[in-house]
Protein backbone atom coordinates (compact mmCIF):
# COMPACT_ATOMS: atom_id res chain seq x y z
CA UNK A 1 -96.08 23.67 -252.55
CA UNK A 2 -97.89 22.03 -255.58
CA UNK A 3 -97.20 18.60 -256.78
CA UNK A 4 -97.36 17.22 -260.26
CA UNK A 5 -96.59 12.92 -261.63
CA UNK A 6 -94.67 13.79 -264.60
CA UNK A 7 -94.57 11.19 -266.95
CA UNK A 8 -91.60 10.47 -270.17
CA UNK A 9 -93.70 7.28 -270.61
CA UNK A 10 -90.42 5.73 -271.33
CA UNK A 11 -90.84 2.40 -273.37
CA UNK A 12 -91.20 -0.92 -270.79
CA UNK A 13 -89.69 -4.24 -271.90
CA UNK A 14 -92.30 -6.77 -272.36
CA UNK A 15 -95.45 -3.88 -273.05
CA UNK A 16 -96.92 -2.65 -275.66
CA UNK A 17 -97.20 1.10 -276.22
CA UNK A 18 -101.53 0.24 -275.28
CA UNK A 19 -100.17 -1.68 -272.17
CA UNK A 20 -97.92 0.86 -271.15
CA UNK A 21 -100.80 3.62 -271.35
CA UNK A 22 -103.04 1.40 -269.68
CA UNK A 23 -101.07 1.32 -267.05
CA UNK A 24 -100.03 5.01 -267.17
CA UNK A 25 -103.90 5.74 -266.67
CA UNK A 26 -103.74 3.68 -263.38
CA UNK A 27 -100.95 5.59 -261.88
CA UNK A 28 -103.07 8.65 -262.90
CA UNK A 29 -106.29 7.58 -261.42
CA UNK A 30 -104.18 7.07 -258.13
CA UNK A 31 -102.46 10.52 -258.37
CA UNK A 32 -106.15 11.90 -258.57
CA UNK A 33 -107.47 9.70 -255.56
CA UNK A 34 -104.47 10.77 -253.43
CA UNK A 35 -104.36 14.96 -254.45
CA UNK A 36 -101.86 15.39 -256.67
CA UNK A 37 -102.08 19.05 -258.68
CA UNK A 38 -100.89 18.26 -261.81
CA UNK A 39 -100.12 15.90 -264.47
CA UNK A 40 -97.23 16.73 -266.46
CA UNK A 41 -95.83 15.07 -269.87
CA UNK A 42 -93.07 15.21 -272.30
CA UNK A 43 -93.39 15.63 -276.72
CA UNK A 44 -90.68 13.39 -277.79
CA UNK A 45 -90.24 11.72 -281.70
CA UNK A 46 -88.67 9.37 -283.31
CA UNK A 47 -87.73 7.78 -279.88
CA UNK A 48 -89.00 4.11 -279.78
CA UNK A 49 -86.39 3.17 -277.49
CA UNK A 50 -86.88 5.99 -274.96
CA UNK A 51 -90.13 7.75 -274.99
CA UNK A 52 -93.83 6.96 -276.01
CA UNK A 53 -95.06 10.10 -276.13
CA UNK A 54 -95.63 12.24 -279.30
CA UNK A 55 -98.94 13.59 -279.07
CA UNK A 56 -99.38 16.12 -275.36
CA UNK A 57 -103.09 17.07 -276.13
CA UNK A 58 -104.01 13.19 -276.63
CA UNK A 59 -102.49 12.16 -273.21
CA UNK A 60 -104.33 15.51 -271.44
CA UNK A 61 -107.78 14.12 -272.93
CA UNK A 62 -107.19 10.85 -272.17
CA UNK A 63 -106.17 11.73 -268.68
CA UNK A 64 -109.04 14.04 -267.73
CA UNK A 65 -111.63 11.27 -269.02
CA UNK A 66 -110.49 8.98 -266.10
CA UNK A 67 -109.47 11.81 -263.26
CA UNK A 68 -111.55 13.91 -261.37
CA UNK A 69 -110.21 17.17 -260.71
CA UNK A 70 -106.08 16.70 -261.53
CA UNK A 71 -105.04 19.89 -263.85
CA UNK A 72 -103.26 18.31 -267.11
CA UNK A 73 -100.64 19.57 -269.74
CA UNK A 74 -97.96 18.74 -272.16
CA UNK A 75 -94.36 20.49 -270.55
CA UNK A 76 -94.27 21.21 -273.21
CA UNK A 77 -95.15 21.11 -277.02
CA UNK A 78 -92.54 21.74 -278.98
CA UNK A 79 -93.69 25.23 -280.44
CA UNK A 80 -92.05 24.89 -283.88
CA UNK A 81 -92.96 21.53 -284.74
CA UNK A 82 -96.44 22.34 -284.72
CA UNK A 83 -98.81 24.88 -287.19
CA UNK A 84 -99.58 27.38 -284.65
CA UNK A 85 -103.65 27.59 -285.73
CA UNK A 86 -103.95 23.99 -285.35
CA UNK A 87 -101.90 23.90 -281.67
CA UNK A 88 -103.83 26.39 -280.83
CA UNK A 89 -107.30 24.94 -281.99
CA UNK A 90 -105.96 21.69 -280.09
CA UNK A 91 -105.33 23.13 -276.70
CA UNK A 92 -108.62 25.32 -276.66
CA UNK A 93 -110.71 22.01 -277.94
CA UNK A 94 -108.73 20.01 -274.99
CA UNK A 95 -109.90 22.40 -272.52
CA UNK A 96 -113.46 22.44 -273.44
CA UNK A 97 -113.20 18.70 -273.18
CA UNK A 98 -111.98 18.40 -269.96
CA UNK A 99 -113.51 21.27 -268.12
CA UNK A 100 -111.06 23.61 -267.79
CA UNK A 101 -108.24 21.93 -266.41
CA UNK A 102 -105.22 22.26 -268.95
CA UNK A 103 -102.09 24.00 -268.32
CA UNK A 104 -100.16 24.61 -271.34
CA UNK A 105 -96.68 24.02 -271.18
CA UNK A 106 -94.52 25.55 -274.21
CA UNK A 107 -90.77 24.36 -275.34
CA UNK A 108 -88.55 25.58 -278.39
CA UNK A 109 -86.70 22.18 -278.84
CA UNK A 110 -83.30 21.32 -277.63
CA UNK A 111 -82.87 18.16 -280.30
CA UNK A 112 -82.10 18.65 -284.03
CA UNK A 113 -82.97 15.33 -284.87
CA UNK A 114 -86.84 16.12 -283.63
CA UNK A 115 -86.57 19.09 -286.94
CA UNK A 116 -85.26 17.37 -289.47
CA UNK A 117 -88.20 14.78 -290.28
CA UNK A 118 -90.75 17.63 -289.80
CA UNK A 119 -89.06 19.79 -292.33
CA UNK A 120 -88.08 22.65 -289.57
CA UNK A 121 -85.84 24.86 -288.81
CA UNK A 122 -83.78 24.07 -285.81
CA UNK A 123 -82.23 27.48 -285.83
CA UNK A 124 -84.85 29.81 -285.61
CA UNK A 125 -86.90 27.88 -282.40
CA UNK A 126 -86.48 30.02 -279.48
CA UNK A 127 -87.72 32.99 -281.41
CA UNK A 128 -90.46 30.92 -283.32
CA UNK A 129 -91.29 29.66 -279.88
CA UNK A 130 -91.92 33.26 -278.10
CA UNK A 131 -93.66 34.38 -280.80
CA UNK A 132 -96.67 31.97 -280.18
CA UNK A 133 -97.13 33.33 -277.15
CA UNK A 134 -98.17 36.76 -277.76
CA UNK A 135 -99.78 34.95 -281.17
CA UNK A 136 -101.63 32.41 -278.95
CA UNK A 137 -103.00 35.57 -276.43
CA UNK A 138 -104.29 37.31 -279.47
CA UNK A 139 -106.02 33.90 -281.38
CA UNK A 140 -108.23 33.75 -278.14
CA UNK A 141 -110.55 36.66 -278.62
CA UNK A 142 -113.52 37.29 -278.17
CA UNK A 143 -113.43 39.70 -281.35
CA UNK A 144 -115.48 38.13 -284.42
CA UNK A 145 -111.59 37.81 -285.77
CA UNK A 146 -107.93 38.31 -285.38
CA UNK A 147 -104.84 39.17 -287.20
CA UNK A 148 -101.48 39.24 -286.61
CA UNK A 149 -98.36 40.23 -287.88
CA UNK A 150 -94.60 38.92 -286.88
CA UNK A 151 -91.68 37.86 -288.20
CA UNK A 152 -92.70 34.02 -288.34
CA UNK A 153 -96.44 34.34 -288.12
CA UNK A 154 -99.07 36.27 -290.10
CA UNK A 155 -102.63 35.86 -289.99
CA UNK A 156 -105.34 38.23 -291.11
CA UNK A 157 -109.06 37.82 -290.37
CA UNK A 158 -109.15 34.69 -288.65
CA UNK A 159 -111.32 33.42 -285.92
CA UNK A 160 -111.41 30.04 -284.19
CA UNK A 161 -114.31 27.68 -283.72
CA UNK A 162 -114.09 27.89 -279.95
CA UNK A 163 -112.20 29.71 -276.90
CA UNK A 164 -110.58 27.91 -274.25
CA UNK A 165 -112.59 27.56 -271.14
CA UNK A 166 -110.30 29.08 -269.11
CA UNK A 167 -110.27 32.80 -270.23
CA UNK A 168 -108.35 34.99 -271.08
CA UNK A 169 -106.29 31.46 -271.46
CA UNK A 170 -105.25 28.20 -269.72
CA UNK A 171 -101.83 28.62 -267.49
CA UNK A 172 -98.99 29.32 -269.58
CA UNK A 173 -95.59 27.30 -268.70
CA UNK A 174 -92.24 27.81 -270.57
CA UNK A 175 -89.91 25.54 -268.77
CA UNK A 176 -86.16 27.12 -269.23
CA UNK A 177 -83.02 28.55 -267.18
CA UNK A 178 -82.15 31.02 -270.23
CA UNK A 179 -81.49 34.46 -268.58
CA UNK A 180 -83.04 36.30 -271.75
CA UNK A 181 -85.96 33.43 -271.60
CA UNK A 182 -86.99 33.78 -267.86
CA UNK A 183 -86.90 37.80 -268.40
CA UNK A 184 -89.83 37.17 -271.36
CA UNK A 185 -91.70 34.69 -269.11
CA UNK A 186 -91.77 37.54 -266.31
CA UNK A 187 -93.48 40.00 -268.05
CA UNK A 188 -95.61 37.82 -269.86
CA UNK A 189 -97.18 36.27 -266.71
CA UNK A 190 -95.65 32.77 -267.40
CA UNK A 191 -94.70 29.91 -265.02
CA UNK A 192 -91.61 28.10 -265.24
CA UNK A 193 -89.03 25.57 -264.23
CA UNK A 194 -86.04 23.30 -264.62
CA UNK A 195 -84.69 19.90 -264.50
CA UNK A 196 -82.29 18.41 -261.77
CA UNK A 197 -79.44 18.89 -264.15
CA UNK A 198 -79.44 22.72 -263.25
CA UNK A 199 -77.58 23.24 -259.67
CA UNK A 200 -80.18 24.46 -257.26
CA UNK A 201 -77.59 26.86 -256.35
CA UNK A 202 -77.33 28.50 -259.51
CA UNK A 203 -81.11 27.97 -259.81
CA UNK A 204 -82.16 29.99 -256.94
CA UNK A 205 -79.75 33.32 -257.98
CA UNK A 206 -81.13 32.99 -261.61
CA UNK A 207 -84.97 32.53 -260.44
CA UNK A 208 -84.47 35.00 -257.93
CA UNK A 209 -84.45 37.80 -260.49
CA UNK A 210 -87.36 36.13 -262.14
CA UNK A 211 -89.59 36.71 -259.44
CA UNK A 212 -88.11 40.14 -258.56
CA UNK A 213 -89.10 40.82 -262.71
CA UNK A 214 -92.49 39.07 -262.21
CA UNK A 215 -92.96 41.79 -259.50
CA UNK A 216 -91.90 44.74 -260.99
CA UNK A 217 -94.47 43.74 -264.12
CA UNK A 218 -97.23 44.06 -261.39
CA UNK A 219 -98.07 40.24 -261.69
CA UNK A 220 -100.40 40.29 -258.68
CA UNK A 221 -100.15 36.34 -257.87
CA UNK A 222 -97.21 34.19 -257.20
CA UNK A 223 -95.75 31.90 -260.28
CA UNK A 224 -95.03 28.26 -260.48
CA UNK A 225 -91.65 27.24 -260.35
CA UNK A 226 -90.99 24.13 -260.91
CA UNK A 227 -88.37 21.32 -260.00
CA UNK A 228 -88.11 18.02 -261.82
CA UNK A 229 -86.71 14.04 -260.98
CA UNK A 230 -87.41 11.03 -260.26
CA UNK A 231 -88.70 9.81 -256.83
CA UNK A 232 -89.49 6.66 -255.25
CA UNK A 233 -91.22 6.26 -251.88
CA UNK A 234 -91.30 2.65 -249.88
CA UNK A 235 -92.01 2.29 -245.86
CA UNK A 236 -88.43 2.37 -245.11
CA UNK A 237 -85.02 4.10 -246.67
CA UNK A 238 -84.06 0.54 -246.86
CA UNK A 239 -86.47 -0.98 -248.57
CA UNK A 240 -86.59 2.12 -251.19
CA UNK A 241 -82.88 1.64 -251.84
CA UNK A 242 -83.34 -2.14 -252.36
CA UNK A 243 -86.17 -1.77 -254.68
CA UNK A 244 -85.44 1.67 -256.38
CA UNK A 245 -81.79 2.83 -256.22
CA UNK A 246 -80.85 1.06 -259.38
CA UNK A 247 -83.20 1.87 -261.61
CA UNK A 248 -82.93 5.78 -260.23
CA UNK A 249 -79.09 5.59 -261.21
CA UNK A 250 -80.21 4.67 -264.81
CA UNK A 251 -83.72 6.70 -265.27
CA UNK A 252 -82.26 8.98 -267.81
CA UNK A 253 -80.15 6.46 -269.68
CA UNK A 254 -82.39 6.92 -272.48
CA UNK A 255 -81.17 10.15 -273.29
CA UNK A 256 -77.70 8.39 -274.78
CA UNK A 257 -79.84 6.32 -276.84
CA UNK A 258 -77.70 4.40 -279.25
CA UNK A 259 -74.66 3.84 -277.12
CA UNK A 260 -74.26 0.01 -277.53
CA UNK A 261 -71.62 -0.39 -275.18
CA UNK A 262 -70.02 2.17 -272.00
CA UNK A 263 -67.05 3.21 -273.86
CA UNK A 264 -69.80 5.21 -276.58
CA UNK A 265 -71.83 5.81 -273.80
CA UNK A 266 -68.89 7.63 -271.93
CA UNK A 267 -68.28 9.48 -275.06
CA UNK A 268 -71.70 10.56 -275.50
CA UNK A 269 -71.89 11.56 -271.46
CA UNK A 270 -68.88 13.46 -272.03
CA UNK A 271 -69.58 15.29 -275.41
CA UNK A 272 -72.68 16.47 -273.34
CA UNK A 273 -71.11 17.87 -270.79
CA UNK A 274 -68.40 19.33 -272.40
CA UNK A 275 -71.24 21.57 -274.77
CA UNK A 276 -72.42 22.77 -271.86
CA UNK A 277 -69.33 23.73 -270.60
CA UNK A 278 -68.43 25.87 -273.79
CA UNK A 279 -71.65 27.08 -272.86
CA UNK A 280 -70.18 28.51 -269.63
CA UNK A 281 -72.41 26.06 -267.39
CA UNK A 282 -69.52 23.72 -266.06
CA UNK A 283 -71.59 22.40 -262.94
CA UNK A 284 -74.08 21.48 -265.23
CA UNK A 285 -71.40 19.54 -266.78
CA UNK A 286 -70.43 17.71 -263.56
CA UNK A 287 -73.97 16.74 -263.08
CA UNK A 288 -74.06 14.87 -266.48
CA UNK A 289 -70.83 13.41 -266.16
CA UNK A 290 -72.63 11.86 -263.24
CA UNK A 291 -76.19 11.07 -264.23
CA UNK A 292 -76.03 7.49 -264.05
CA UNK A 293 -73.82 7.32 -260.94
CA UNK A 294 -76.48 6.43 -258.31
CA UNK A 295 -74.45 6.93 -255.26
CA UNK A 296 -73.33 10.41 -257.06
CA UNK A 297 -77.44 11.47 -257.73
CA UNK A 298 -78.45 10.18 -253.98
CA UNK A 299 -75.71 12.02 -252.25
CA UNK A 300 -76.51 15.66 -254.23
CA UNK A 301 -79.94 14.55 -253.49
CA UNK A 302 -80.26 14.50 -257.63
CA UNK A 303 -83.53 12.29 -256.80
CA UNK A 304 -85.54 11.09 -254.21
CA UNK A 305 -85.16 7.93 -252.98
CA UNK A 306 -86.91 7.10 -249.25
CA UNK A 307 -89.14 7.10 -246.82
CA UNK A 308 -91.48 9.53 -247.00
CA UNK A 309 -90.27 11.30 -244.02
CA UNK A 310 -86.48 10.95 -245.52
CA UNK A 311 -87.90 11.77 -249.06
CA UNK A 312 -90.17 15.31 -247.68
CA UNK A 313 -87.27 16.24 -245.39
CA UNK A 314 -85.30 16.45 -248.59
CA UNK A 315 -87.61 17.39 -250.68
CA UNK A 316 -88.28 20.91 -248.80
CA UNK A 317 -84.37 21.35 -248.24
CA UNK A 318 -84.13 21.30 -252.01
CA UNK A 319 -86.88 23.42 -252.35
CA UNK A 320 -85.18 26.02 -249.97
CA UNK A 321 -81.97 25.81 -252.03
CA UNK A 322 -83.39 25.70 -255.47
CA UNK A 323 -86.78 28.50 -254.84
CA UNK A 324 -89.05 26.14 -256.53
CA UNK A 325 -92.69 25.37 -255.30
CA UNK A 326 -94.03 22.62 -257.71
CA UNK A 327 -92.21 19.81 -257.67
CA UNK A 328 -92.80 16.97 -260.98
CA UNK A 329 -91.79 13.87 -259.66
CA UNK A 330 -91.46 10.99 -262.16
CA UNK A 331 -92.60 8.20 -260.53
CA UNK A 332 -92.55 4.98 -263.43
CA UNK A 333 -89.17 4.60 -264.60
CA UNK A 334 -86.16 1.46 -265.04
CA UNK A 335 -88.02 -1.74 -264.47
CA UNK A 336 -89.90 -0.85 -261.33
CA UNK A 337 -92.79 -3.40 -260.68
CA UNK A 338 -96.34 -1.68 -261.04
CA UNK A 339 -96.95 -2.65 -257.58
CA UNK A 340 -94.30 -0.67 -256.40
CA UNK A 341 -94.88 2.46 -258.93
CA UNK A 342 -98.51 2.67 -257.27
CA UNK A 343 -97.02 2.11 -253.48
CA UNK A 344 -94.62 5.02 -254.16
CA UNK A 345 -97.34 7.27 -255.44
CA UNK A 346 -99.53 6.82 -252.82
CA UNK A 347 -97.25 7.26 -250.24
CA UNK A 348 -96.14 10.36 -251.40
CA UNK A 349 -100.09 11.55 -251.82
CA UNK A 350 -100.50 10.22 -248.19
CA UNK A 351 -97.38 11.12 -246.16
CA UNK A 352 -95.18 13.55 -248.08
CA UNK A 353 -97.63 16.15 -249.90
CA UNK A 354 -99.40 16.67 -246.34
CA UNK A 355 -96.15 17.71 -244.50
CA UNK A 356 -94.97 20.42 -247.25
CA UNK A 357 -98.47 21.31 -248.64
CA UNK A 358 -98.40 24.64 -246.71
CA UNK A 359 -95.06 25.05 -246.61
CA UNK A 360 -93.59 28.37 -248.84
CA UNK A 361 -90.53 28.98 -250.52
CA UNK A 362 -90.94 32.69 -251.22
């Protein structure tokens, strides 16, 4: 297995958006010390009451200034917000920077109210989104130009100031559970994952053909799959539950942003979960109805509170039932005290990564 700290960089009461960086290169530096893989991070807007982070390429240069040899990336830009020559220009500048060690997540957007500011078309994202990836794998040539020609890009005679490092390309990610999506990510050579709202039980049938696609496109190496939630790690199960169970229970409250009392946040839980179940997904409807019941999300082991023998016990069980090998834990969330954010990720370097670092889910 492969480990990433995957970061929101939700908004802290009492910090500043510089304090709360500040302190988000500290748990960073400790992730390095300690062997974490990866460093993972969201592209949110217009969010001041959730998430601080707008800008993936800034965090991965930032980050690789004050690490060592962690691999960095935004999971993921959001594809359609962006002019493709100047995301592209942005992630092959980043990895000159920081020495080759960008991954490059890629999203199509799942909020409308990230479009409308930017002028975009909410509509068209998914196929705006794959596009860029056979556009991005043709802007890094070697060729003294490209073109292209699709249905939402065109480009003749172009050619970038500088590759990537990494050739032919950094790692590609596309994070997504979409049958049609996963297929495209296959035979395209792409990693992927999901968040602890999809059922690992669903997960593993649905990645399962992934990797049996991946194979039959004569990929040679294994993909990343990855699992996402939050984790805390003390020296006992008791002291993890004192310190950490509350704020787990309300780690994704931010994604109801503007309920102002729990009657509209109820109705904004449950106009979530009913979408998805017109969507034919009605477990990942349960889930949601749920995500802020902490005895619900400890029980389903939804996240990871612990020891770190309780927490990697779990951890590989889940990884069994849900065939992922990379798990992004999100380690700074609620009002944890730093103290106890930088415990919880060294303990997890130290005592958890050791006893599933060799361990393989297929």
């Amino acid at each position: 297995m492969k480990f990433a700290h995957f970061a929101h960089v939700w908004g802290k009461a009492g910090m500043s958006p510089a304090q709360r960086y500040e302190q988000l290169w500290r748990e960073l530096q400790i992730a390095d010390e300690v062997g974490f893989d990866y460093g993972f991070c969201v592209e949110h807007h217009f969010t001041p009451d959730e998430s601080w982070m707008s800008a993936p390429n800034i965090y991965v240069t930032a980050a690789t200034a004050r690490t060592r040899r962690m691999r960095f990336g935004g999971m993921g830009h959001i594809v359609p917000l962006h002019h493709p020559l100047r995301l592209a220009e942005e992630i092959a500048l980043t990895d000159q920077i920081s020495g080759g060690r960008v991954e490059v997540g890629l999203v199509s957007g799942i909020l409308p109210s990230y479009f409308g500011p930017f002028g975009v078309d909410f509509e068209s994202r998914r196929e705006v989104a794959l596009e860029f990836v056979r556009l991005l794998k043709t802007i890094y040539t070697d060729e003294s130009a490209f073109s292209f020609s699709g249905k939402h890009y065109n480009f003749d005679n172009v050619k970038l100031s500088i590759n990537p490092i990494q050739r032919p390309h950094p790692p590609l990610w596309i994070e997504t559970r979409d049958p049609e999506t996963l297929e495209f990510c296959a035979k395209e050579g792409i990693n992927t994952g999901y968040f602890m709202l999809f059922p690992r039980s669903q997960a593993k049938i649905r990645y399962a053909k992934y990797l049996a696609d991946w194979k039959a496109a004569g990929w040679t190496h294994k993909p990343r799959i990855a699992y996402s939630t939050v984790v805390y790690i003390d020296k006992t199960d008791g002291l993890a539950l004192d310190k950490a169970l509350d704020d787990a229970g309300m780690a994704y409250r931010g994604f109801f942003r503007g309920a102002k009392n729990d009657a509209e946040l109820e109705k904004m839980k449950n106009a979530l979960a009913d979408l998805h179940e017109k969507r034919g997904d009605p477990d990942s409807a349960v889930v949601i109805r749920n995500i802020l019941d902490k005895e619900y999300l400890l029980e389903h082991d939804l996240i990871f509170v612990g020891s770190a023998e309780t927490v990697a016990r779990k951890l590989k069980a889940c990884a069994i039932d849900g065939l992922f090998n990379t798990f992004m834990g999100e380690f700074n969330f609620g009002n944890l005290a730093e103290e106890d954010v930088m415990q919880s990720i060294s303990l997890f370097g130290h005592e958890v990564m050791p006893e599933l670092r060799d361990f393989e889910t297929f």
